[in-house]
C-alpha atoms as a PDB file:
ATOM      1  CA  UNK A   1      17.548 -85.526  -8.934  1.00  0.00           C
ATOM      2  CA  UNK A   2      14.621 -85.837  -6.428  1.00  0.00           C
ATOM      3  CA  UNK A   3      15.573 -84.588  -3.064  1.00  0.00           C
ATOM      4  CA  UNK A   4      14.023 -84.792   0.322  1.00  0.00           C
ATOM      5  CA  UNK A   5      12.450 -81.627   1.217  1.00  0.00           C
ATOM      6  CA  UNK A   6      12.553 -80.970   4.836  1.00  0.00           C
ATOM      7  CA  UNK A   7       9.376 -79.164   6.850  1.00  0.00           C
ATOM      8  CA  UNK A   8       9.483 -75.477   8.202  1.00  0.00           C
ATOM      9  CA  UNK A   9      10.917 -76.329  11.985  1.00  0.00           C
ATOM     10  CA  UNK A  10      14.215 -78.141  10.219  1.00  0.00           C
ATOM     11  CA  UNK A  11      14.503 -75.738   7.770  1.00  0.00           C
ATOM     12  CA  UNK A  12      14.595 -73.236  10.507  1.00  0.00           C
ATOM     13  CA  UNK A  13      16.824 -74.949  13.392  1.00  0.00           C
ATOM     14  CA  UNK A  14      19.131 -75.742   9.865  1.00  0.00           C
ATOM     15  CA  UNK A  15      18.885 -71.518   9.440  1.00  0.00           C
ATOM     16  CA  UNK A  16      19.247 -70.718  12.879  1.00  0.00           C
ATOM     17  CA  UNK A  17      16.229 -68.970  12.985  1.00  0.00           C
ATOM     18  CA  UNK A  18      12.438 -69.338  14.584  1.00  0.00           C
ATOM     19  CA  UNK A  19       9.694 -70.980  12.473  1.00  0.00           C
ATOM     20  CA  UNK A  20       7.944 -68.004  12.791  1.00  0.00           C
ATOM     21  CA  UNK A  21      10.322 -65.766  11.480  1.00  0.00           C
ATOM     22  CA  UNK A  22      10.995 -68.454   8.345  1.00  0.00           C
ATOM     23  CA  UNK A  23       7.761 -67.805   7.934  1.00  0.00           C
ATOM     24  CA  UNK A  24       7.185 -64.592   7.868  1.00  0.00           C
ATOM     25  CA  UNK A  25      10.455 -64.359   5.560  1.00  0.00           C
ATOM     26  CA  UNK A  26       8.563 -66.326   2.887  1.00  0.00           C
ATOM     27  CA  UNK A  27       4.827 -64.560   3.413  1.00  0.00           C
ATOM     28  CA  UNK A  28       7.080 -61.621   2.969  1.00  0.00           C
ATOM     29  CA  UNK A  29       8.455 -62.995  -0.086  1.00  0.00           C
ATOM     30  CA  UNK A  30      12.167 -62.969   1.361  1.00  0.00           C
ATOM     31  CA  UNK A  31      12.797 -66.507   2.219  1.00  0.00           C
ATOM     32  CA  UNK A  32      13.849 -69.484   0.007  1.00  0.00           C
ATOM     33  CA  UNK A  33      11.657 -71.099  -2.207  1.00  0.00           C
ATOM     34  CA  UNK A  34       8.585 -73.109  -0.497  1.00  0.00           C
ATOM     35  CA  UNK A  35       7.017 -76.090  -2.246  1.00  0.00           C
ATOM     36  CA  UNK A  36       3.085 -76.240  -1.308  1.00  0.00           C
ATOM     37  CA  UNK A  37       2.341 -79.543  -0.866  1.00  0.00           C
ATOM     38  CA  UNK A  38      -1.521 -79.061   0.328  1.00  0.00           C
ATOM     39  CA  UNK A  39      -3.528 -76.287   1.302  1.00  0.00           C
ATOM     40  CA  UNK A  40      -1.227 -75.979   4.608  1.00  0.00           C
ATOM     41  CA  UNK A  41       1.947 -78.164   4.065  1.00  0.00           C
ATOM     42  CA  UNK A  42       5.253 -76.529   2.952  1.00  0.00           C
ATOM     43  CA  UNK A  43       8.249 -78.457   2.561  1.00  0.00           C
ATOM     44  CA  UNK A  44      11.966 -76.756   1.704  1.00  0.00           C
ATOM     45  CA  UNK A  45      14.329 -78.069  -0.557  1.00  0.00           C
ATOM     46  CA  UNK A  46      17.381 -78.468   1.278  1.00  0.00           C
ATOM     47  CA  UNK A  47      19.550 -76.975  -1.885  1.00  0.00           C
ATOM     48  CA  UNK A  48      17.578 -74.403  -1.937  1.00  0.00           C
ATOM     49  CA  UNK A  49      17.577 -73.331   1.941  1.00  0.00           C
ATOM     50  CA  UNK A  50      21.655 -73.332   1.501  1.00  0.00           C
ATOM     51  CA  UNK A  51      21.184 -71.194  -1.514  1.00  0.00           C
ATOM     52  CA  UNK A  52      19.110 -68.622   0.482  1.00  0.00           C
ATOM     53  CA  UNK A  53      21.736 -68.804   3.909  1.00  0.00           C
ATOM     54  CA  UNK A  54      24.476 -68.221   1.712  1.00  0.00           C
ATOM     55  CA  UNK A  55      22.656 -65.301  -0.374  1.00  0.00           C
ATOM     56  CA  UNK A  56      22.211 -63.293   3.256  1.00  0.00           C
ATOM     57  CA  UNK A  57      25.741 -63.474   3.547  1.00  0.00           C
ATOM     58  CA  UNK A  58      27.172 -59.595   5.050  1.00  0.00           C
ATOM     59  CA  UNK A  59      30.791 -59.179   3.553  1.00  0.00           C
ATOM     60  CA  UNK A  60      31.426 -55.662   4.775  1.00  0.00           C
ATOM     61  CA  UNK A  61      28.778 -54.794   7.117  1.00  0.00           C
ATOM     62  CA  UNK A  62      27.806 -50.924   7.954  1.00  0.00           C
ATOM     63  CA  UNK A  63      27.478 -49.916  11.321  1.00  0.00           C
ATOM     64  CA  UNK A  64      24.179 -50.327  11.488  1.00  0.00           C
ATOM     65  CA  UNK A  65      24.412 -53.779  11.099  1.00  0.00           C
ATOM     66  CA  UNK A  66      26.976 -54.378  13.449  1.00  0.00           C
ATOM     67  CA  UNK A  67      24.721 -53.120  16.016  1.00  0.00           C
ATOM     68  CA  UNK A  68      22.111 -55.910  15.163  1.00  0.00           C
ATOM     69  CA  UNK A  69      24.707 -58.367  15.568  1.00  0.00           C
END
């Protein structure tokens, strides 16, 4: 089925992170999957930015990480 995609900022607010830093996560190739559109449009799949969130998910989380947190 043909889903909306939604542009970087909702993708991001949806993530509850920055557009910058969703961007940098894909450029770094650790974001979810981008659709290029034109030579400066990305869109996200909605599916797939709910894949990615749930992927990141910390079940037992070391000490280190608890300090990010």
């Amino acid at each position: 089925m043909n889903t909306p995609k939604i542009k970087f900022a909702e993708a991001a607010r949806r993530a509850g992170l920055s557009t910058s830093t969703l961007r940098r996560l894909v450029a770094d190739g650790e974001g979810p999957a981008v659709y290029r559109l034109g030579r400066r449009w990305f869109v996200i799949d909605p599916a797939d930015l709910e894949t990615w969130v749930a992927s990141r998910r910390i079940n037992n989380p070391t000490p280190e990480a608890n300090h990010a947190i």
